[in-house]
N, C-alpha and C. Protein backbone atom coordinates (compact mmCIF):
# COMPACT_ATOMS: atom_id res chain seq x y z
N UNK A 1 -47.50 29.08 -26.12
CA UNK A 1 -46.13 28.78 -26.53
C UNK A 1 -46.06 27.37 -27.11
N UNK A 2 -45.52 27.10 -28.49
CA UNK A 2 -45.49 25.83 -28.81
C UNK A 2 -43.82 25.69 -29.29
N UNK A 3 -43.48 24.24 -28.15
CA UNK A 3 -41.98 23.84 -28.06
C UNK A 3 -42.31 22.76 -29.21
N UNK A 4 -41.05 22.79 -29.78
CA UNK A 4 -40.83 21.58 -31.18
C UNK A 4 -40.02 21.05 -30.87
N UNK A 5 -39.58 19.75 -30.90
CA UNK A 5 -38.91 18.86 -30.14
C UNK A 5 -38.44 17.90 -31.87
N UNK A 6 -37.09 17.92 -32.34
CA UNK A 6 -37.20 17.16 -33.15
C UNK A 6 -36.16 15.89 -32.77
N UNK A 7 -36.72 14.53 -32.94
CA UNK A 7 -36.55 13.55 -32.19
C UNK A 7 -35.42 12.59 -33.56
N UNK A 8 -34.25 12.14 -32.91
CA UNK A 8 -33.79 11.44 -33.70
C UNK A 8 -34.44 10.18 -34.26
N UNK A 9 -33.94 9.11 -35.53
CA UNK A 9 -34.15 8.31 -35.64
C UNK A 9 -34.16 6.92 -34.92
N UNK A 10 -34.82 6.60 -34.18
CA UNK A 10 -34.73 5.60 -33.40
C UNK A 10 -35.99 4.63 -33.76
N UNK A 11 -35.86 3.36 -32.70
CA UNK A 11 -36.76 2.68 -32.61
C UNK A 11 -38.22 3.63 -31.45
N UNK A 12 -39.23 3.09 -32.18
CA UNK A 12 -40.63 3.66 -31.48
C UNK A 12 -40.24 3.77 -30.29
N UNK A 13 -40.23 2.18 -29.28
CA UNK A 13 -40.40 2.31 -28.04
C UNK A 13 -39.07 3.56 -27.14
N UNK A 14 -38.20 3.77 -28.17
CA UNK A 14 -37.04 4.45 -27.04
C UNK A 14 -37.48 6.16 -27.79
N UNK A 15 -38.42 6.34 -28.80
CA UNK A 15 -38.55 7.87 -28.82
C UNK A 15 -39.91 7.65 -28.10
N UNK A 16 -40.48 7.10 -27.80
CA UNK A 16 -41.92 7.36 -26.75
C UNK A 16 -40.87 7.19 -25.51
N UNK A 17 -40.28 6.56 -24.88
CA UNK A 17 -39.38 6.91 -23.88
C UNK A 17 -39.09 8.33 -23.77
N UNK A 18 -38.20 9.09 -25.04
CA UNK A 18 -37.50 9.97 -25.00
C UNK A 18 -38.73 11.15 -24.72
N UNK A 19 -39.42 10.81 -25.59
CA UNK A 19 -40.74 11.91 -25.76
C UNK A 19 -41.09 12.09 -24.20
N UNK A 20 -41.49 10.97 -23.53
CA UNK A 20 -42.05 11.03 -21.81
C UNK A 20 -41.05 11.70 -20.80
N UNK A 21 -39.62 11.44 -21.54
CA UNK A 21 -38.97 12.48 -20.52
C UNK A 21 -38.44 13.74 -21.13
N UNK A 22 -38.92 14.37 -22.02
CA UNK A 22 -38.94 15.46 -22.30
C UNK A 22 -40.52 16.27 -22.05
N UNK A 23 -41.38 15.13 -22.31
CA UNK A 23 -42.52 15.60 -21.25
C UNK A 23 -42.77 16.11 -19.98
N UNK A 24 -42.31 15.20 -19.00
CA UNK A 24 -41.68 15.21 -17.67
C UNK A 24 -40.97 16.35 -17.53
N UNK A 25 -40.33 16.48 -18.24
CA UNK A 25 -38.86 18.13 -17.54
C UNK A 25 -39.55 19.12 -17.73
N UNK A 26 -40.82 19.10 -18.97
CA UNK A 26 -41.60 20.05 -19.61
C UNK A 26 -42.41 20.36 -18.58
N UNK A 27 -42.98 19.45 -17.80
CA UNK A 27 -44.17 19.47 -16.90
C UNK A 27 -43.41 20.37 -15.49
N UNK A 28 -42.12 19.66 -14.94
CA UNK A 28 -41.89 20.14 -13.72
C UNK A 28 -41.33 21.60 -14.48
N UNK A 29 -40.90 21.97 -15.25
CA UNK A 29 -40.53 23.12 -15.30
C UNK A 29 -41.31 24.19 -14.99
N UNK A 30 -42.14 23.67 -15.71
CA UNK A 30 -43.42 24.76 -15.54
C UNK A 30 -44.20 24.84 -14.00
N UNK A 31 -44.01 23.55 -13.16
CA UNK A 31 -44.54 23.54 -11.99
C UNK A 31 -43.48 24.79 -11.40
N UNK A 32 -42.39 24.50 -11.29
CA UNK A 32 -41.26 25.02 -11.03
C UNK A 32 -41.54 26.91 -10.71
N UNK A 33 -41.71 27.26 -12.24
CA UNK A 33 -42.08 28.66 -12.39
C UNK A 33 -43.34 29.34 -11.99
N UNK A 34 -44.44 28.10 -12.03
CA UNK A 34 -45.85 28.55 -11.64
C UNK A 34 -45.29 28.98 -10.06
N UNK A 35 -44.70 27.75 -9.09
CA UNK A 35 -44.42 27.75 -8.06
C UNK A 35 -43.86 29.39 -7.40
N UNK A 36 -42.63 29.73 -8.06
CA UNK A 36 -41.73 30.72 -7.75
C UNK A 36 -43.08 32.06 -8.08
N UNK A 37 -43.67 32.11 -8.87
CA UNK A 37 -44.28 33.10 -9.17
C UNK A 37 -45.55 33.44 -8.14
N UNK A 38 -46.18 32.31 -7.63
CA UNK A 38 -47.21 32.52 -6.59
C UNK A 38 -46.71 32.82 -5.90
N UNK A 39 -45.65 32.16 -5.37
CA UNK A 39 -44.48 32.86 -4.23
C UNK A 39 -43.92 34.36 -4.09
N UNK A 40 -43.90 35.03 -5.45
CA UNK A 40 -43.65 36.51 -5.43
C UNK A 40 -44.53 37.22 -5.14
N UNK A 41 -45.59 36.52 -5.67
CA UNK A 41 -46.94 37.24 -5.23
C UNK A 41 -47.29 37.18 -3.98
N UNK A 42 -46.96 36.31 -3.03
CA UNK A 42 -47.43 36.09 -1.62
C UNK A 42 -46.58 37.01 -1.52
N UNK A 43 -45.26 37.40 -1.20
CA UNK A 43 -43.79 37.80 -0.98
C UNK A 43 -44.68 39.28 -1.19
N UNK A 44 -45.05 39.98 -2.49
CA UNK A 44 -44.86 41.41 -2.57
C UNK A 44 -46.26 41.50 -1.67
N UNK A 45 -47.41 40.72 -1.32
CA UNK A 45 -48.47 41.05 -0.54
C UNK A 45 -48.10 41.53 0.57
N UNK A 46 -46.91 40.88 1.17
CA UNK A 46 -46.37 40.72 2.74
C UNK A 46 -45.55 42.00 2.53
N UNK A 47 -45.13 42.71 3.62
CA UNK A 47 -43.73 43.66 3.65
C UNK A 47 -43.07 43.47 4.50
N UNK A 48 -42.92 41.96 4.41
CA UNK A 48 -41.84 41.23 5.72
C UNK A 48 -40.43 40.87 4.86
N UNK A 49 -39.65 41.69 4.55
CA UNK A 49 -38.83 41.57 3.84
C UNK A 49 -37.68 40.31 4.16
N UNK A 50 -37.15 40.34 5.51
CA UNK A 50 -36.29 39.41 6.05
C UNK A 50 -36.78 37.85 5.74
N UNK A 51 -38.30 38.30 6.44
CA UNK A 51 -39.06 36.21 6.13
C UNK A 51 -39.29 36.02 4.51
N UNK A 52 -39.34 37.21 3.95
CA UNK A 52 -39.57 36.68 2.27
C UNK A 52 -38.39 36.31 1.85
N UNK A 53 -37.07 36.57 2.40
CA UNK A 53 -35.76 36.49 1.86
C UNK A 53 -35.63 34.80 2.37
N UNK A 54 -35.56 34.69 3.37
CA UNK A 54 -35.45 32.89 3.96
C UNK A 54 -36.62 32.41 3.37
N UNK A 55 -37.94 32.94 2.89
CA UNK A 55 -38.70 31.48 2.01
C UNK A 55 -38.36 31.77 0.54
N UNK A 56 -37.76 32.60 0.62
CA UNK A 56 -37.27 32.82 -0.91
C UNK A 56 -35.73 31.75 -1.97
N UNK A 57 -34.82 31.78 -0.02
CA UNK A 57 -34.00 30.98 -0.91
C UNK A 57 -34.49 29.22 -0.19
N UNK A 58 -35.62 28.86 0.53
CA UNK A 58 -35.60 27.54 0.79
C UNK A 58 -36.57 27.49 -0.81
N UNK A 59 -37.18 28.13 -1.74
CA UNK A 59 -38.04 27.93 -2.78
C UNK A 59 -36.97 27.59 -3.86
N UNK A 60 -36.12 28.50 -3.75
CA UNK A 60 -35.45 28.22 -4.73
C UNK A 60 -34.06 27.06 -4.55
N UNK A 61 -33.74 26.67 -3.54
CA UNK A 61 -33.20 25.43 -3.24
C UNK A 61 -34.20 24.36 -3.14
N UNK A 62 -35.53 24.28 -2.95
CA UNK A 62 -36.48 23.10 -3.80
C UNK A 62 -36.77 23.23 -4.95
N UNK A 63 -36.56 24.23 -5.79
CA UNK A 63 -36.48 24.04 -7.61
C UNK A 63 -34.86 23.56 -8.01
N UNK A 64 -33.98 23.92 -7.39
CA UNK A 64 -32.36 23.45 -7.49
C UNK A 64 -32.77 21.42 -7.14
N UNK A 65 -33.07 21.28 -6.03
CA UNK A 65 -33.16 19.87 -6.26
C UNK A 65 -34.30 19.44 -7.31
N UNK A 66 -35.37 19.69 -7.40
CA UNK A 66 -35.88 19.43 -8.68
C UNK A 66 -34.85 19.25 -9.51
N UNK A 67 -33.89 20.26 -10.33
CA UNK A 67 -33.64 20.25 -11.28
C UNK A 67 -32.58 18.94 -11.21
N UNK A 68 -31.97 18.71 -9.90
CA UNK A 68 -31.01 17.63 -9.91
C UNK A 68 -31.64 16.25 -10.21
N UNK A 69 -33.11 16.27 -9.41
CA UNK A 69 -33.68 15.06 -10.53
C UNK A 69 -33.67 14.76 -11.52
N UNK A 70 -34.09 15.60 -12.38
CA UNK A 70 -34.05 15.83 -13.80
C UNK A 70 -32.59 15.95 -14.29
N UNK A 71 -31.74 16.09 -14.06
CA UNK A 71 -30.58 15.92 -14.39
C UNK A 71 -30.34 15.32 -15.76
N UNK A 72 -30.49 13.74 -15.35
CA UNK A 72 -29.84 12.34 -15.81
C UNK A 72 -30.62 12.78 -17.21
N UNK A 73 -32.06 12.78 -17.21
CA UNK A 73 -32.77 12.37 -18.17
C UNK A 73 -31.97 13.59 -19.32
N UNK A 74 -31.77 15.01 -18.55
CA UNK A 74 -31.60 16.40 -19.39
C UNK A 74 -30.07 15.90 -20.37
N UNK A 75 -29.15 15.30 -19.24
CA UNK A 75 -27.81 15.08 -19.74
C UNK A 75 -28.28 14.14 -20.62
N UNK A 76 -28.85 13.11 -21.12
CA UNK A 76 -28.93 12.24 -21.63
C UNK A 76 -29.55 12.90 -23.29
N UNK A 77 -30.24 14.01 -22.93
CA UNK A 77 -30.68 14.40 -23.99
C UNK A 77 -29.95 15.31 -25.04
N UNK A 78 -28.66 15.67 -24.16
CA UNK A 78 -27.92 16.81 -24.48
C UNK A 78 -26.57 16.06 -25.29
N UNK A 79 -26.46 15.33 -25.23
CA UNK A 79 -25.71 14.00 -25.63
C UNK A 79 -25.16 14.47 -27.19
């Protein structure tokens, strides 16, 4: 998959800024999904339906705070 990112006119140092945190959101995102997906896979191995449901939503309330990290930088980009 190739993302294209087209970067306004700015000075160097604040689009290598911009670039590193569009890097960054790029990187955890993908941690994010790798994450949830090994997790389904553990989840459909098991047929413990109740315990897959409680690690299911503490997984996905640690990708929800992830994303609140990322926030600032996302709003900033959305500008």
């Amino acid at each position: 998959m190739h993302v294209r990112f087209i970067v306004p006119n700015r000075s160097s140092k604040r689009k290598s800024e911009l670039l590193k945190d569009i890097a960054m959101i790029v990187d955890m995102t993908t941690f994010a999904h790798t994450f949830l997906r090994n997790e389904r896979k553990k989840l459909m191995s098991k047929h413990l339906i109740r315990e897959g449901v409680s690690v299911f939503v503490r997984n996905i309330s640690s990708v929800l705070t992830l994303t609140e990290v990322f926030q600032t930088p996302l709003m900033y980009l959305l500008k």
